[in-house]
C-alpha atoms as a PDB file:
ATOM      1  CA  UNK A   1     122.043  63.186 106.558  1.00  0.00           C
ATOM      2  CA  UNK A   2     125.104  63.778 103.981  1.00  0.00           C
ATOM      3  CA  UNK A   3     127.277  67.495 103.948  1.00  0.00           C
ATOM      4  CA  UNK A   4     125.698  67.530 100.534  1.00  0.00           C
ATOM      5  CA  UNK A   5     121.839  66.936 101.432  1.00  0.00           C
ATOM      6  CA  UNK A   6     122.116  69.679 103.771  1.00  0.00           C
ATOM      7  CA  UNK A   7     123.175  72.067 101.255  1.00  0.00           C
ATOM      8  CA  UNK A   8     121.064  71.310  98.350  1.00  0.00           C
ATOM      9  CA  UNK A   9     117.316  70.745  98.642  1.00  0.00           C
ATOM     10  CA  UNK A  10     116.098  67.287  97.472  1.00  0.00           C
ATOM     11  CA  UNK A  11     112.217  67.824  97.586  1.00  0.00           C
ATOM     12  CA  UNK A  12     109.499  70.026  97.089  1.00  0.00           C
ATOM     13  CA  UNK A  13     107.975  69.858 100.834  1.00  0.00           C
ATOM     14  CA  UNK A  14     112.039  70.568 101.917  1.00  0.00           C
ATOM     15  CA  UNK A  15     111.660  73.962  99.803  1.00  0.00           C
ATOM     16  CA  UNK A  16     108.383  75.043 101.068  1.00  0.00           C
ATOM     17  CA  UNK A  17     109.524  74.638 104.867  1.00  0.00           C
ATOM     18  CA  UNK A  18     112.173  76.587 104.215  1.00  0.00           C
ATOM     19  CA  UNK A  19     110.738  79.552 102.611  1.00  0.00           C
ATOM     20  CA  UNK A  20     107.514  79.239 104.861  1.00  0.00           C
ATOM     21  CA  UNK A  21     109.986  80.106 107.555  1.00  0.00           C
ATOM     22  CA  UNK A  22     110.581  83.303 105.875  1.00  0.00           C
ATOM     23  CA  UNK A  23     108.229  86.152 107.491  1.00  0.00           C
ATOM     24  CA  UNK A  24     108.164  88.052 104.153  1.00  0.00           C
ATOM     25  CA  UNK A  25     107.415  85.038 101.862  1.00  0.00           C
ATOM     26  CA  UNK A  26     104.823  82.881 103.919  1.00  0.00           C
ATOM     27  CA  UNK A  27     101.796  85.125 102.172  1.00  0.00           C
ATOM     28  CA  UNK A  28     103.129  84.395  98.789  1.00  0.00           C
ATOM     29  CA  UNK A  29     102.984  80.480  99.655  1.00  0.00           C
ATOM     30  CA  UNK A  30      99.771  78.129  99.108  1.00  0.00           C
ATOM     31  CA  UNK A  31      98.678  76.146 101.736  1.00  0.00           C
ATOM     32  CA  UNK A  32     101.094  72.973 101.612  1.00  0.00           C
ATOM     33  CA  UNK A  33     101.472  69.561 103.885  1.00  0.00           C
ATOM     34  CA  UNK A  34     102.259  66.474 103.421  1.00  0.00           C
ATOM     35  CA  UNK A  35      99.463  64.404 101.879  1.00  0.00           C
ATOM     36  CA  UNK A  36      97.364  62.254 104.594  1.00  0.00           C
ATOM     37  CA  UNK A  37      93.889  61.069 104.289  1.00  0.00           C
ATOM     38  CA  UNK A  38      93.089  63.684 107.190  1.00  0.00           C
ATOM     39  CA  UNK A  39      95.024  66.319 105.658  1.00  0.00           C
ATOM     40  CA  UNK A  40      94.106  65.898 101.799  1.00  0.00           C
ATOM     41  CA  UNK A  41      89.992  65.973 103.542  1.00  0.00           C
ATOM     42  CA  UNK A  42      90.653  69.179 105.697  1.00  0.00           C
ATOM     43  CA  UNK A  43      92.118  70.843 102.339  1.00  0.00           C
ATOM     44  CA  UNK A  44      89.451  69.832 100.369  1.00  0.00           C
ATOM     45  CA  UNK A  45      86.946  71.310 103.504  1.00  0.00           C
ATOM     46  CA  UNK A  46      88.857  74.791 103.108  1.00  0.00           C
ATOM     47  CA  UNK A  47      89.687  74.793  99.352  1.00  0.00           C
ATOM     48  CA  UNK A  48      87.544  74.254  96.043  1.00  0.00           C
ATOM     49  CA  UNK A  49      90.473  72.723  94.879  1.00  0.00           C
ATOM     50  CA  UNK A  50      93.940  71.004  95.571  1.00  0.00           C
ATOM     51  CA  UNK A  51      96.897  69.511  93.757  1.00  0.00           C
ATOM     52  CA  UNK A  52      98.282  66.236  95.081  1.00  0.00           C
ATOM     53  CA  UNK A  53     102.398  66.402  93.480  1.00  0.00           C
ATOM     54  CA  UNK A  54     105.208  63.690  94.416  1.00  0.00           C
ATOM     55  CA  UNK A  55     107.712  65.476  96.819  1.00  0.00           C
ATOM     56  CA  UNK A  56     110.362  64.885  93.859  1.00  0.00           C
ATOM     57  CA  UNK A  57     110.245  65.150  90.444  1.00  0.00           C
ATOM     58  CA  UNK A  58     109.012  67.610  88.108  1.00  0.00           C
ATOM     59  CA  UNK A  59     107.488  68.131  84.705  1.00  0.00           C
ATOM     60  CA  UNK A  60     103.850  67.642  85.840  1.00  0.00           C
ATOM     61  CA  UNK A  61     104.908  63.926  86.499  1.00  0.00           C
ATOM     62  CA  UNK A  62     102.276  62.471  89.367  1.00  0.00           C
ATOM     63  CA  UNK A  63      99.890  65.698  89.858  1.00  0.00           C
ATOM     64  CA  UNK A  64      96.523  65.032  90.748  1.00  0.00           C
ATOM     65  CA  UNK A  65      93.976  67.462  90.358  1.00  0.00           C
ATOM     66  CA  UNK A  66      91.115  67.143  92.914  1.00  0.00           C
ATOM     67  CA  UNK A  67      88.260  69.563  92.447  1.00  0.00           C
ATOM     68  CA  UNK A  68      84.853  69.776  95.408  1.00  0.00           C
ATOM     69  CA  UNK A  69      81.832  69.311  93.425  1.00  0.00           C
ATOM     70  CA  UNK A  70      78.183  69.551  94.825  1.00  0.00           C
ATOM     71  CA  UNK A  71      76.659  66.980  97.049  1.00  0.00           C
ATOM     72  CA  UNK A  72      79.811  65.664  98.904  1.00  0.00           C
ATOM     73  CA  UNK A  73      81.644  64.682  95.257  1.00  0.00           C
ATOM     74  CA  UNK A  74      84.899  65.407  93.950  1.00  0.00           C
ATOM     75  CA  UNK A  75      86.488  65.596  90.634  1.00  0.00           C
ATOM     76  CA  UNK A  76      89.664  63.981  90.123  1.00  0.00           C
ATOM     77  CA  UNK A  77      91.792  64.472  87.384  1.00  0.00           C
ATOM     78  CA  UNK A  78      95.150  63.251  85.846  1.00  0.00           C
ATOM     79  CA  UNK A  79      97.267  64.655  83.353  1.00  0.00           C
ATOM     80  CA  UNK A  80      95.663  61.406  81.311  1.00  0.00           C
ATOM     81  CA  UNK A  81      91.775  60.366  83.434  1.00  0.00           C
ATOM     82  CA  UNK A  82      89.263  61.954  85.040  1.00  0.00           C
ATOM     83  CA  UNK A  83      87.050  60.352  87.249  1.00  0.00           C
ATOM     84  CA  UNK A  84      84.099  61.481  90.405  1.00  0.00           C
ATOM     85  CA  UNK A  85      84.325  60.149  94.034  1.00  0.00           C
ATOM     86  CA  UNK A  86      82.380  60.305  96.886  1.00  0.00           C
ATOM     87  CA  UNK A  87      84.277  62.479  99.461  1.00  0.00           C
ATOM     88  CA  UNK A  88      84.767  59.709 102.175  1.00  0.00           C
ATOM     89  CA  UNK A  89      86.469  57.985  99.045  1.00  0.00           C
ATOM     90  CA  UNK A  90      88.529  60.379  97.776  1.00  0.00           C
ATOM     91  CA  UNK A  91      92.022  59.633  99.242  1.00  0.00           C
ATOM     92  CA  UNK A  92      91.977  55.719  98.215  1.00  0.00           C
ATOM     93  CA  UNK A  93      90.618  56.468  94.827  1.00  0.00           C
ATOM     94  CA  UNK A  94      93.706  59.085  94.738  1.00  0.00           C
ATOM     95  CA  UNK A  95      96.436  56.756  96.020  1.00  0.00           C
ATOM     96  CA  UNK A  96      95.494  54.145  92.975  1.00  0.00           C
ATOM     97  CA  UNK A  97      97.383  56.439  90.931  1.00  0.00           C
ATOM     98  CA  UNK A  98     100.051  57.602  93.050  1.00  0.00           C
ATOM     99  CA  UNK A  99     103.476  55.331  93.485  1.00  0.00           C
ATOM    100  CA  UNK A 100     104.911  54.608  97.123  1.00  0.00           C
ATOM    101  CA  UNK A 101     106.943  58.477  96.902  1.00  0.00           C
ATOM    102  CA  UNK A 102     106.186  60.636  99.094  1.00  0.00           C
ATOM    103  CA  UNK A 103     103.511  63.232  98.083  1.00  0.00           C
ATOM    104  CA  UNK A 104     102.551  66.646  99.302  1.00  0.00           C
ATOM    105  CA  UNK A 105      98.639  68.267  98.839  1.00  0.00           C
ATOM    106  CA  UNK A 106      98.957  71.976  97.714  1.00  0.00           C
ATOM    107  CA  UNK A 107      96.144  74.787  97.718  1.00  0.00           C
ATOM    108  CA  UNK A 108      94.689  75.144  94.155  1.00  0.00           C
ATOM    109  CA  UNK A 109      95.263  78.695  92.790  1.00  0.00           C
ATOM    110  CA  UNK A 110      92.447  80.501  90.586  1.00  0.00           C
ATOM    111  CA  UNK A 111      95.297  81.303  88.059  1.00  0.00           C
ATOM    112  CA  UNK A 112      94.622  83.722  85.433  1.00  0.00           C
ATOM    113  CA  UNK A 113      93.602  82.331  81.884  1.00  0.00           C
ATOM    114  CA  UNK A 114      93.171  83.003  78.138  1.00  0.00           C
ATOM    115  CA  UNK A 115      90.462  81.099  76.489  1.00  0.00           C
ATOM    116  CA  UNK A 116      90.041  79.104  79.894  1.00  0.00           C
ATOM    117  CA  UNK A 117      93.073  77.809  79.867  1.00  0.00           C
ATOM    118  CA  UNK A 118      95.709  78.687  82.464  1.00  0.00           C
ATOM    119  CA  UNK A 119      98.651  80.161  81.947  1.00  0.00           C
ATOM    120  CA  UNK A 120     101.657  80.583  85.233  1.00  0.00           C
ATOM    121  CA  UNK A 121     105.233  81.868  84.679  1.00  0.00           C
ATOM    122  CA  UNK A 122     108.502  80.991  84.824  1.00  0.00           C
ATOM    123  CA  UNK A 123     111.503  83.574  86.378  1.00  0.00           C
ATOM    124  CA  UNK A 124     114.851  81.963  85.955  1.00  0.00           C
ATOM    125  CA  UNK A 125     117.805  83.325  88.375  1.00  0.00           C
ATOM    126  CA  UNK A 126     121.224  81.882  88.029  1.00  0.00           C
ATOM    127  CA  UNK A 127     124.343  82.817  90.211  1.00  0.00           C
ATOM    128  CA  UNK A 128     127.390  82.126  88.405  1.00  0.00           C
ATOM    129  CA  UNK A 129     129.662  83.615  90.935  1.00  0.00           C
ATOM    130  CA  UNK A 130     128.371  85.272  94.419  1.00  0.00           C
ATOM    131  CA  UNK A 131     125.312  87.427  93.308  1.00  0.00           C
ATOM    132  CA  UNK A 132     122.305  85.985  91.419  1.00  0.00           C
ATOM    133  CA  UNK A 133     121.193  87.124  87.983  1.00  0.00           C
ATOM    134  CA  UNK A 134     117.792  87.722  86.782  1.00  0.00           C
ATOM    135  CA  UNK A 135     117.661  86.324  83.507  1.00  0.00           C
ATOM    136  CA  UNK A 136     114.160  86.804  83.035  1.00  0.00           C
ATOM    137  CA  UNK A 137     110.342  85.557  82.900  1.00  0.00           C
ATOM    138  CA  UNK A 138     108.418  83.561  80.345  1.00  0.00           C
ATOM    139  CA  UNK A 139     104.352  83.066  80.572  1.00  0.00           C
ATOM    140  CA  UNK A 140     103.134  78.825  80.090  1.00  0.00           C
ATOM    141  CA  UNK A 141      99.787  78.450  78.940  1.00  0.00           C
ATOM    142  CA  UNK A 142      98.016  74.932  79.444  1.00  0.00           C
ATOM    143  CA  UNK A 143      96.571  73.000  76.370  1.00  0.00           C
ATOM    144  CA  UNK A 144      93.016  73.027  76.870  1.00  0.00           C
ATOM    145  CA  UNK A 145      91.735  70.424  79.705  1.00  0.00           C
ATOM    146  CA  UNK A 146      95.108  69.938  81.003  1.00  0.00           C
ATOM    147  CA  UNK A 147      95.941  70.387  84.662  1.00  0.00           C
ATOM    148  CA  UNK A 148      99.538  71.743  83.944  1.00  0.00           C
ATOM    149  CA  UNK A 149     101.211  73.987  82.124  1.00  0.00           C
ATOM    150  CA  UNK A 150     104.404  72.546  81.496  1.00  0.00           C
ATOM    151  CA  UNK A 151     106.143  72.883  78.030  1.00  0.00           C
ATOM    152  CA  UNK A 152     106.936  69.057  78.082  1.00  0.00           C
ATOM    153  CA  UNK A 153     103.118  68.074  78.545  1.00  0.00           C
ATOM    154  CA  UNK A 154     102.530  70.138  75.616  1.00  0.00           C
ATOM    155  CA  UNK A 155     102.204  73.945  77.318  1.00  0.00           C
ATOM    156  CA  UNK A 156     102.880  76.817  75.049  1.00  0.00           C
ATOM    157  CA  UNK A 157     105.143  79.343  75.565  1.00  0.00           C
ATOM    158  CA  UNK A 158     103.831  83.326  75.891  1.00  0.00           C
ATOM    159  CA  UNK A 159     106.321  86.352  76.257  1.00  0.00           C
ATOM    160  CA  UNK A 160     105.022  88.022  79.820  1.00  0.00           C
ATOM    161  CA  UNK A 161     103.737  91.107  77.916  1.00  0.00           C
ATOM    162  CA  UNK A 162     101.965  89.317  75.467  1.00  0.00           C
ATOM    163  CA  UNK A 163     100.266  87.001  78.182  1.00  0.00           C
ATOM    164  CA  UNK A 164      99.320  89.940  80.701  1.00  0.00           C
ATOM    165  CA  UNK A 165      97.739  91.601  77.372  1.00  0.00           C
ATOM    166  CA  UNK A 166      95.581  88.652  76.376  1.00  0.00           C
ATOM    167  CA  UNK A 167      94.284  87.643  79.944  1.00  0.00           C
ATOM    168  CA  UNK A 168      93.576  90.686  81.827  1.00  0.00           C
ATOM    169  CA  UNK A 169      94.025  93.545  79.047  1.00  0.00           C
ATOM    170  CA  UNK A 170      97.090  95.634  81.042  1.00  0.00           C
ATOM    171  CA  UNK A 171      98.211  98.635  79.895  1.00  0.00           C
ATOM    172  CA  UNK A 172     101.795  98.677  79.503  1.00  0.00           C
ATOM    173  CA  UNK A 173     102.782 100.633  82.627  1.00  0.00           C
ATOM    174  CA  UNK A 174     100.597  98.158  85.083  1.00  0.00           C
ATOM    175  CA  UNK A 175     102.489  94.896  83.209  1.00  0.00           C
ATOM    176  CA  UNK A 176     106.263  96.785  83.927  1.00  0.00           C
ATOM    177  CA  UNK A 177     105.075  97.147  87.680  1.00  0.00           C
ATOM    178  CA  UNK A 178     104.032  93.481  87.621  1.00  0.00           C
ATOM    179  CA  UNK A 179     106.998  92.214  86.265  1.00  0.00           C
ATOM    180  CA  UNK A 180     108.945  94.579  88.584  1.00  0.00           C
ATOM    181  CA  UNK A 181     106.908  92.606  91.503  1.00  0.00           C
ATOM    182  CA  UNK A 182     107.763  89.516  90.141  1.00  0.00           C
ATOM    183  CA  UNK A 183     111.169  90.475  89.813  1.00  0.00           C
ATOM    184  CA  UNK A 184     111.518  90.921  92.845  1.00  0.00           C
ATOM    185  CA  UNK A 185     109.691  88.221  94.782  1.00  0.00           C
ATOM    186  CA  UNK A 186     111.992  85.688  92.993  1.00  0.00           C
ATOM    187  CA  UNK A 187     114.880  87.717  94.448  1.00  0.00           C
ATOM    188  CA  UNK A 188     114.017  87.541  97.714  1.00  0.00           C
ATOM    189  CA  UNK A 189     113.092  83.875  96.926  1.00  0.00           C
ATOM    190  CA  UNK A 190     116.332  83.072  95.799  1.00  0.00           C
ATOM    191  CA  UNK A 191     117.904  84.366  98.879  1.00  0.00           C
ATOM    192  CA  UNK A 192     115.867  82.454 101.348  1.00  0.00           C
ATOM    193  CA  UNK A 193     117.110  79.747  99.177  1.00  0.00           C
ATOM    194  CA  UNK A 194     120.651  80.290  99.258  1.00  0.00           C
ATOM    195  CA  UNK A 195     120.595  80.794 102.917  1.00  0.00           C
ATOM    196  CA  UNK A 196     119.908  77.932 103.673  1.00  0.00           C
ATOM    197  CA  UNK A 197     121.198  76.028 100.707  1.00  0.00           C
ATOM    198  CA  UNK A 198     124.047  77.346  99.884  1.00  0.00           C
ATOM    199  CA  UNK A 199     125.367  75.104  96.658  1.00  0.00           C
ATOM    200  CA  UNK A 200     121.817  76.431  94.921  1.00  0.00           C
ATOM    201  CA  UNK A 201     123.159  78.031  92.246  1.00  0.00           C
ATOM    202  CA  UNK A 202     120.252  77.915  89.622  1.00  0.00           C
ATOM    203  CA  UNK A 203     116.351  78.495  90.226  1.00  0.00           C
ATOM    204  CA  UNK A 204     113.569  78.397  87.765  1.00  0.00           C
ATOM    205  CA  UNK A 205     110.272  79.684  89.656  1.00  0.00           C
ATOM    206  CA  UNK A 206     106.973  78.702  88.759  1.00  0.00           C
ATOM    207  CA  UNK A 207     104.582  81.284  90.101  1.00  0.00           C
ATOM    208  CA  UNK A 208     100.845  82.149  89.456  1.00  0.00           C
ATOM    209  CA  UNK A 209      98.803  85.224  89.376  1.00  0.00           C
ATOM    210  CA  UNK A 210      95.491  85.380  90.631  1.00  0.00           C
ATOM    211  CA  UNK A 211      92.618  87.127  89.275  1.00  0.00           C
ATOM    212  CA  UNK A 212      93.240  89.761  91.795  1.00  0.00           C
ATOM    213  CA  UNK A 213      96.994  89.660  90.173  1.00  0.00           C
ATOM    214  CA  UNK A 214      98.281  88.293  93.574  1.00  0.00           C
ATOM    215  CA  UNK A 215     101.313  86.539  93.444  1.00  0.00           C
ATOM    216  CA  UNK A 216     102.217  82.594  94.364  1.00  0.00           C
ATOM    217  CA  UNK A 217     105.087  80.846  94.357  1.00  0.00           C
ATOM    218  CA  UNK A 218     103.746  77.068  92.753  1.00  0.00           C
ATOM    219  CA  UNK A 219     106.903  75.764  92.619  1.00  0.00           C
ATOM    220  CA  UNK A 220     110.744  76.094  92.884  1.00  0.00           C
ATOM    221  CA  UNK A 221     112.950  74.110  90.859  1.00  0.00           C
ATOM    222  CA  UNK A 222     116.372  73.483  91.317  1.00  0.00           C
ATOM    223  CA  UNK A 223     117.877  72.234  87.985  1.00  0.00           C
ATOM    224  CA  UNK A 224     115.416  74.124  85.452  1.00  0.00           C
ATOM    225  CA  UNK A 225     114.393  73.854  82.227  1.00  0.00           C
ATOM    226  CA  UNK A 226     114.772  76.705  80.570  1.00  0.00           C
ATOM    227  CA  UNK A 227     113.608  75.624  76.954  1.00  0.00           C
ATOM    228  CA  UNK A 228     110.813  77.784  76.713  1.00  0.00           C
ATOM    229  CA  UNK A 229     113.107  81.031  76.843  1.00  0.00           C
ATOM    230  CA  UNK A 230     113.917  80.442  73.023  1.00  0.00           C
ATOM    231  CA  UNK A 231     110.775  82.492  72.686  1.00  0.00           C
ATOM    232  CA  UNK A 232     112.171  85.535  74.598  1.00  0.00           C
ATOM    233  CA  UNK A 233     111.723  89.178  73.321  1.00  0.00           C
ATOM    234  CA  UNK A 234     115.892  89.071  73.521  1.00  0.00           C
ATOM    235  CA  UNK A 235     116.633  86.394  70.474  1.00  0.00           C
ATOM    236  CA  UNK A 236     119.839  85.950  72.397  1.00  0.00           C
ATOM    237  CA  UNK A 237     119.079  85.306  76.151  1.00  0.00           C
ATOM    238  CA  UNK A 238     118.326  81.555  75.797  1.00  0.00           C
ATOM    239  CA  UNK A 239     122.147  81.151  74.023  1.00  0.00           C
ATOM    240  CA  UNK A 240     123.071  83.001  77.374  1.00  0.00           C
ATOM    241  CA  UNK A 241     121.382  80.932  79.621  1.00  0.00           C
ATOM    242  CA  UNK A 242     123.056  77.641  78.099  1.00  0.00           C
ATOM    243  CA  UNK A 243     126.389  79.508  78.375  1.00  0.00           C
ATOM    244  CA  UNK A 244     125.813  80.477  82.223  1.00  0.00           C
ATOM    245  CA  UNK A 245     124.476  76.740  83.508  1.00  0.00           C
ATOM    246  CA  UNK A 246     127.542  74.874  81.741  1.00  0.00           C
ATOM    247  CA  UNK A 247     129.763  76.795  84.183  1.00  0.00           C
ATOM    248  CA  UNK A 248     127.746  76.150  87.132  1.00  0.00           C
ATOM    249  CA  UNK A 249     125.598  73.249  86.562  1.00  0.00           C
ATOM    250  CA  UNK A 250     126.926  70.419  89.485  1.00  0.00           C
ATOM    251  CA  UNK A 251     126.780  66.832  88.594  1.00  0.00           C
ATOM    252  CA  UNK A 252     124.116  65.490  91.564  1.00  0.00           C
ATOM    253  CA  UNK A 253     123.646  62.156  90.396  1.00  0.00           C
END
């Protein structure tokens, strides 16, 4: 193993080892293994649904969507198909889409919608010298019968007041103690991170809330987009952003 692949995390089941190690972040973590055919069918006997993602990558590239339906079936849906299989079936009829990467099989989270749709949120911390900064938090909402939210697979962008307003009607106090909350768990999420990793420099944090308004880290990503922050309340944070990653931003490849 290279200095540098010690440093800097190269996959999504490297992250979630890491932070599951973390006493006070493990509850804030879905259920997450690498995907066998005995692990995908013990998920899918615990959960009503899972999400099969490649290791590495991003952008919704390679999720698979695999909901439990009645009488032993399951649903299973692409960003592009959906089709049913039997249960005993499920993990070869998933591997025809997948590529030889490796893959991990997450815990599906009830995610909070508007107009059945889901929306999840993106915190973006960036640590231009020794301390991170908080730059902020955007809502994604799904287009309708899509399994991500991503902006590049056409997911629109919601300010987090406007979002928390629509879904679950907050009042404005409860949605500045949520974002507080959120605040915070990326904190302590980017200091797991850097702990371990120290060259991180930038995270952007995709994390859900449940209908209870739980919080779940879905995802941490090391070299963010951040495009959807052009729709900010603050008309000049996303020029900010830009001006903060050109001074930090490493060249990996």
């Amino acid at each position: 193993m290279s200095l540098l692949s010690r440093k800097y995390p190269w996959s999504k089941w490297q992250k979630h080892l890491v932070l599951a190690r973390d006493p006070a972040l493990r509850e804030f973590l879905p259920d997450t293994a690498v995907l066998k055919e005995e692990t995908l069918l013990d998920f899918l006997n615990r959960y009503p649904v899972v999400f099969v993602k490649p290791s590495c990558g991003g952008g919704g590239r390679g999720v698979v969507k695999i909901s439990v339906l009645e009488e032993g079936q399951t649903e299973i849906q692409t960003t592009e198909t959906r089709t049913v299989a039997e249960l005993p079936q499920v993990y070869h009829t998933v591997k025809g889409y997948l590529g030889q990467k490796e893959y991990i099989v997450q815990q599906g989270v009830s995610l909070i919608r508007i107009d059945d749709r889901p929306i999840d949120f993106r915190t973006l911390l960036l640590r231009p010298g020794k301390t991170w900064r908080y730059m902020g938090v955007m809502g994604k909402l799904a287009v309708r019968d899509q399994i991500v939210t991503n902006h590049c697979r056409g997911g629109s962008s919601l300010t987090f007041s406007g979002a928390m307003k629509e879904s679950k009607e907050l009042q404005e106090e409860g949605i500045q103690e949520l974002e507080k909350r959120l605040e915070q768990l990326s904190r302590q999420i980017a200091a797991a991170m850097q702990r371990r990793f120290p060259l991180v420099a930038e995270l952007g944090l995709d994390i859900g809330i449940d209908e209870n308004l739980k919080l779940w880290l879905i995802e941490a990503n090391t070299r963010p987009q951040y495009k959807l922050f052009r729709d900010h309340e603050d008309p000049m944070l996303y020029n900010r952003i830009g001006a903060i990653i050109k001074t930090i931003r490493l060249p990996l490849s």
